[in-house]
Protein backbone atom coordinates (compact mmCIF):
# COMPACT_ATOMS: atom_id res chain seq x y z
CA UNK A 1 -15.04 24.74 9.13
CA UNK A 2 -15.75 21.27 10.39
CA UNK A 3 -16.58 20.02 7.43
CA UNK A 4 -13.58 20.72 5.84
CA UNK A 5 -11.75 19.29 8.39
CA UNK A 6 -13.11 16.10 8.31
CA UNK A 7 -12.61 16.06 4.54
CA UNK A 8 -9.09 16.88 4.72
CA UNK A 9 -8.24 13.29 5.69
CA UNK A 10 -10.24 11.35 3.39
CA UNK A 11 -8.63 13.35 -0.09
CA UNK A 12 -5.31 11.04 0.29
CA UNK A 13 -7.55 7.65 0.74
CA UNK A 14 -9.58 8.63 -2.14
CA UNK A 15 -6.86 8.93 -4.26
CA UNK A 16 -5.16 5.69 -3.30
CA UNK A 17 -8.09 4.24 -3.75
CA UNK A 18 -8.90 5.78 -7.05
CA UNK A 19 -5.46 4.54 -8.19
CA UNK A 20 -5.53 1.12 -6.59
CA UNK A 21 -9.01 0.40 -8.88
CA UNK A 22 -7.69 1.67 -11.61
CA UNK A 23 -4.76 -0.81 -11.25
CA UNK A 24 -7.18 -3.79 -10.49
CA UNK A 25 -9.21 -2.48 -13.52
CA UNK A 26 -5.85 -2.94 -15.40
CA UNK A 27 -4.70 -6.32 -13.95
CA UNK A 28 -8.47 -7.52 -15.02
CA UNK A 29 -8.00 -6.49 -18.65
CA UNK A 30 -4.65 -8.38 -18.80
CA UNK A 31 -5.10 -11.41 -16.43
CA UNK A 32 -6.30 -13.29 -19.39
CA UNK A 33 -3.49 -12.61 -21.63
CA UNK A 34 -0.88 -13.29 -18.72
CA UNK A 35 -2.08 -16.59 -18.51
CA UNK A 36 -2.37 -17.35 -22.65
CA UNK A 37 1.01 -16.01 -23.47
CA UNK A 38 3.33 -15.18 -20.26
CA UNK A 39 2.44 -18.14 -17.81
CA UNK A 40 5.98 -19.05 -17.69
CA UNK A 41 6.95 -15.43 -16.21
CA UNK A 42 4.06 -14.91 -14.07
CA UNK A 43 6.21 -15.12 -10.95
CA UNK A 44 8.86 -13.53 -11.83
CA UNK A 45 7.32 -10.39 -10.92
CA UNK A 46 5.46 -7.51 -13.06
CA UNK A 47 8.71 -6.29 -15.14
CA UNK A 48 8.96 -9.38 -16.49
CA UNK A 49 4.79 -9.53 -17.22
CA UNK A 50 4.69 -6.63 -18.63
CA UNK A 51 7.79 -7.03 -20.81
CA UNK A 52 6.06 -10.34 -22.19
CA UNK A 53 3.16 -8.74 -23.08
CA UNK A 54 4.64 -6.15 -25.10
CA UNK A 55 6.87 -8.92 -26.99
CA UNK A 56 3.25 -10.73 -27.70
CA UNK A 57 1.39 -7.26 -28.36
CA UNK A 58 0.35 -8.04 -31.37
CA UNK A 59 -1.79 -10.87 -29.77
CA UNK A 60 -3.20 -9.67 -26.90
CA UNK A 61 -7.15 -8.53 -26.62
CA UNK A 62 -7.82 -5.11 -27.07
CA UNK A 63 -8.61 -4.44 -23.89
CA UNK A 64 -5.27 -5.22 -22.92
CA UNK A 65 -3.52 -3.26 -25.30
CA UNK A 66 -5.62 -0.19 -24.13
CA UNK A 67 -4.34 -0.39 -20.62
CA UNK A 68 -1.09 -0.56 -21.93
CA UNK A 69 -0.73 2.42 -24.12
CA UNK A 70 -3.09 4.59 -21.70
CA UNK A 71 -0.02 3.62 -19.10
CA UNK A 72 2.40 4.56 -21.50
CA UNK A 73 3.58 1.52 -22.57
C-alpha cells in the first residue's frame, strides 16, 4: 500500500513530462524549417508558425512534415 501511494503522485508528472518531450521532440524537427521559410512570423506566436509551415509544406524536411501529420495537421 505504500508503494502505491507514493506512485500516485508521480503518474500526472510523468505524463506532463511525456508530453512536454514529445513537444520539444516536435519543435526540434521543425526549428530548422521555421527559420528557412517562416522567420518573418516567428514571433508572432505558434498559430502563425504553424500556419506558415503548412503554406510551405511542400518544402519542409521530412521530419517536419511527420510531426505535422502525426499532430493532425
Amino acid at each position: 500500500m505504500a508503494r502505491f501511494l507514493l506512485f500516485v503522485p508521480l503518474v500526472p508528472f510523468v505524463l506532463l513530462t511525456s508530453a512536454a518531450s514529445a513537444q520539444q521532440q516536435g519543435h526540434d524537427a521543425c526549428a530548422r524549417d521555421v527559420v528557412r521559410h517562416c522567420r518573418a512570423v516567428m514571433n508572432d506566436g505558434d498559430s502563425a508558425v504553424l500556419a506558415c509551415l503548412k503554406e510551405h509544406r511542400g518544402r519542409i524536411s521530412k521530419a517536419c512534415e511527420k510531426v505535422l501529420v502525426e499532430h493532425g495537421q
